[in-house]
Structure formats: structure tokens, C-alpha cells
Protein backbone atom coordinates (compact mmCIF):
# COMPACT_ATOMS: atom_id res chain seq x y z
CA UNK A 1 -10.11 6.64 16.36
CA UNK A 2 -12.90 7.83 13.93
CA UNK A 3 -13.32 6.59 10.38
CA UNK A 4 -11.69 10.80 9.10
CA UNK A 5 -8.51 10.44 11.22
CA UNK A 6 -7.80 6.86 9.94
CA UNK A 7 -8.27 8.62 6.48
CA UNK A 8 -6.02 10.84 6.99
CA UNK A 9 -3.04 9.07 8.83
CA UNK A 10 -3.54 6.52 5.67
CA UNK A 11 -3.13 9.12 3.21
CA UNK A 12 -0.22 10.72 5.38
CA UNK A 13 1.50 6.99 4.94
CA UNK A 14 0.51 6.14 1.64
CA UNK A 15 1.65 9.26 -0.10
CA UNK A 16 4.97 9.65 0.60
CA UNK A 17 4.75 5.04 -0.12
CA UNK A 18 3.65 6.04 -3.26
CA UNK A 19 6.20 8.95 -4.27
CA UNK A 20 9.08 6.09 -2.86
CA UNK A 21 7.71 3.31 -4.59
CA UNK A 22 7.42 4.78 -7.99
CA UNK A 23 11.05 6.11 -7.72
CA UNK A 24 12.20 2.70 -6.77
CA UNK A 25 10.79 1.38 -9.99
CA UNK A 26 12.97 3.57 -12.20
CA UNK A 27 16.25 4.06 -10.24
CA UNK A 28 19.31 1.65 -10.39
CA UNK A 29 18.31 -1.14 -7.75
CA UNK A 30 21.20 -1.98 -5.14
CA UNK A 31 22.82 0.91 -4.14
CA UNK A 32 22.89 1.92 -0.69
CA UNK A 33 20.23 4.75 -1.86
CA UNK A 34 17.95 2.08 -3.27
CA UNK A 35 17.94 -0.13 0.05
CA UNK A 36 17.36 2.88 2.43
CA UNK A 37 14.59 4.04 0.56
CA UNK A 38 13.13 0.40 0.16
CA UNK A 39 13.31 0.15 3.70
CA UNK A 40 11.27 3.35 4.52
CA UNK A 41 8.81 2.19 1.61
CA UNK A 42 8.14 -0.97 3.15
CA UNK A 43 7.19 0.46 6.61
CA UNK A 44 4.98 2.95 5.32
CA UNK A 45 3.27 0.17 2.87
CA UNK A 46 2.88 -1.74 6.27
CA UNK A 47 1.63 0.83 8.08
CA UNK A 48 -0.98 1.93 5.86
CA UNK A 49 -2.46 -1.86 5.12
CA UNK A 50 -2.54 -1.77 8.84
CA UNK A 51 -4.66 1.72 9.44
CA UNK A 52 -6.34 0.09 6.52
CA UNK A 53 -7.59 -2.69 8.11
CA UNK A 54 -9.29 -0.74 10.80
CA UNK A 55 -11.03 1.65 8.79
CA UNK A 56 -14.78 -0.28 7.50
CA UNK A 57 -15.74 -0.99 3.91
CA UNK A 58 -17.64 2.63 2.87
CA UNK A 59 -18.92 0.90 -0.36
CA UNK A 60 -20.37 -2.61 -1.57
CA UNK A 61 -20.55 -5.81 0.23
CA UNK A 62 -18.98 -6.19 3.31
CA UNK A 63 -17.56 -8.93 5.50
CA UNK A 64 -18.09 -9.34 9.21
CA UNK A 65 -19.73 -5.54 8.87
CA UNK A 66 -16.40 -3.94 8.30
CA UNK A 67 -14.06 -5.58 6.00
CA UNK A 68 -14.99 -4.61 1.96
CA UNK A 69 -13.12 -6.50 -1.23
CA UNK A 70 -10.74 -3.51 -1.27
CA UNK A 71 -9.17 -5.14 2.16
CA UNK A 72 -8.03 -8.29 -0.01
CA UNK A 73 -5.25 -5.52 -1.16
CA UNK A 74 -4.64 -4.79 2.12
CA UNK A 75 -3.64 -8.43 3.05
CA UNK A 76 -1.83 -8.42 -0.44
CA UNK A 77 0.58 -5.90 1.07
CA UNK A 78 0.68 -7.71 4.87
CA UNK A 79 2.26 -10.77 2.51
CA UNK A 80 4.25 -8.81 -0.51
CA UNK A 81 6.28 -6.65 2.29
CA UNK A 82 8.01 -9.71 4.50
CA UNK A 83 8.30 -11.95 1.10
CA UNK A 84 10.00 -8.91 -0.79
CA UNK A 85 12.22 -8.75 2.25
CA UNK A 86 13.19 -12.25 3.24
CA UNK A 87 13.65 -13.00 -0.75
CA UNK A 88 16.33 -10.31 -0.94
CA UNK A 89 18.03 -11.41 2.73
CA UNK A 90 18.01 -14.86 0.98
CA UNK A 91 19.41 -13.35 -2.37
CA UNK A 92 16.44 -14.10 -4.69
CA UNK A 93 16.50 -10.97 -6.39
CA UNK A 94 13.58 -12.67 -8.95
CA UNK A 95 11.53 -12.92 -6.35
CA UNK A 96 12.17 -9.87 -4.15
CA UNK A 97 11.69 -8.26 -7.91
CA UNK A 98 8.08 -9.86 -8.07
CA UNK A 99 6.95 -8.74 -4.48
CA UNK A 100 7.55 -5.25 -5.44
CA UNK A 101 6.18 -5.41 -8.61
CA UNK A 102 2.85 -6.89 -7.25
CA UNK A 103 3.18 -4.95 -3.94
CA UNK A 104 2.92 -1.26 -6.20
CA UNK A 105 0.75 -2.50 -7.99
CA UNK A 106 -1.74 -4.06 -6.08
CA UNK A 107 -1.39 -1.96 -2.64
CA UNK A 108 -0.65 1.27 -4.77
CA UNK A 109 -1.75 1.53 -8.58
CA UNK A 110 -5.19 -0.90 -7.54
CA UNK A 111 -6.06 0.39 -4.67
CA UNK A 112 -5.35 3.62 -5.30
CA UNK A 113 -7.83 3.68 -8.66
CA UNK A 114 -10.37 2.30 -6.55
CA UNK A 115 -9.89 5.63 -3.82
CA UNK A 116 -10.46 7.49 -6.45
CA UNK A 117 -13.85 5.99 -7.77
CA UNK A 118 -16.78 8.02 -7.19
CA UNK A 119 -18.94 7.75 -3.32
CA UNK A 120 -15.61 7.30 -1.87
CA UNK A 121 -13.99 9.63 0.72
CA UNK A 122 -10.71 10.42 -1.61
CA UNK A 123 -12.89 11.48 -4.47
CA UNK A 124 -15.36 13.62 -2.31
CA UNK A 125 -12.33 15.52 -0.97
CA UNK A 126 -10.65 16.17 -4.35
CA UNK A 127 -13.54 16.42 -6.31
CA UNK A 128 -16.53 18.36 -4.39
């Protein structure tokens, strides 16, 4: 799969993540609403670290030729997702509260700013 169509299905992911997450923040947290939607957040935050990871670095130093500082965020989310879930399984709500605090905004608010710095791909296609 080409560099575009990773673009794309990570937008298609992180979008709707996004939308989910920042309604999360604001709603009452526990209701059967609340845990559905965390659920569906947390797959799409997966997801997109995932297409993230295969997509190379377009700007700055790079790692092994592909992976760029921006990835760090995208093993941020690999770890906040599980730890958010097994701390609420295991009833630390403190914790579970953290995960999602860092996961938004690290994998969201973070890496999001950066997409929309200029020379990258997000920017070009809003902003040319």
C-alpha cells in the first residue's frame, strides 16, 4: 500500500478517534454510552498508530529510513490503549483516567498539531 492510501485510511480512523475522544472528555464517564463509545475510540486509536507505523517519516531525521520522532506518539498510543483498558477492568479509575488523558493528548492534540505543520501531507491538502 502506497504512502496516499495509508494517508487516507489514517485520517478515515483518526477522525471519527478524534470527534469520540473529545466527547468522552466532557460527557459523564460510566454510563453504558460512555463505555461503548470508549470502546470504539480505542480501536480506532489502535488502528491508526498501527497504519501509522507503516507510513515513513516525510520530514526530519529518520530512524532505520522510515520511522520519524512523530512515531514516538505512535508507540505512546500502542501503550496508553491496553493500560487505559486493563486499569479500568482492574478498577483503577485514576489510572484508566491518566491513559486517556495522555492518550488524547499525545496521539490526538500532539500529533495532530504536528499534521498540520507546514511540508506535511495534511497541510498541503487543506492548505494548497
Amino acid at each position: 500500500m502506497d504512502y496516499s492510501h495509508l494517508s487516507y485510511l489514517h485520517l478515515v480512523t483518526v477522525v471519527p478517534a478524534f470527534f469520540i475522544g473529545s466527547y468522552l472528555l466532557v460527557v459523564r464517564k460510566g454510563t453504558a454510552k460512555h463505555k461503548a463509545l470508549g470502546k470504539i475510540y480505542m480501536v480506532l486509536m489502535l488502528f491508526t498508530a498501527i497504519v501509522s507505523l507503516f507510513m515513513p517519516a516525510q520530514l526530519g531525521a529518520s530512524f532505520l529510513n522510515h520511522f520519524g520522532y512523530i512515531h514516538l506518539l505512535s508507540l505512546l498510543t500502542l501503550y496508553a490503549v491496553p493500560a487505559g483498558y486493563f486499569y479500568i477492568k482492574k478498577g483503577n479509575v485514576r489510572g484508566h483516567k491518566r491513559s486517556m488523558i495522555i492518550l488524547y493528548c499525545g496521539g490526538l492534540i500532539v500529533a495532530g498539531t504536528f499534521a498540520f505543520m507546514p511540508g506535511r501531507l495534511l497541510h498541503d491538502w487543506i492548505f494548497s
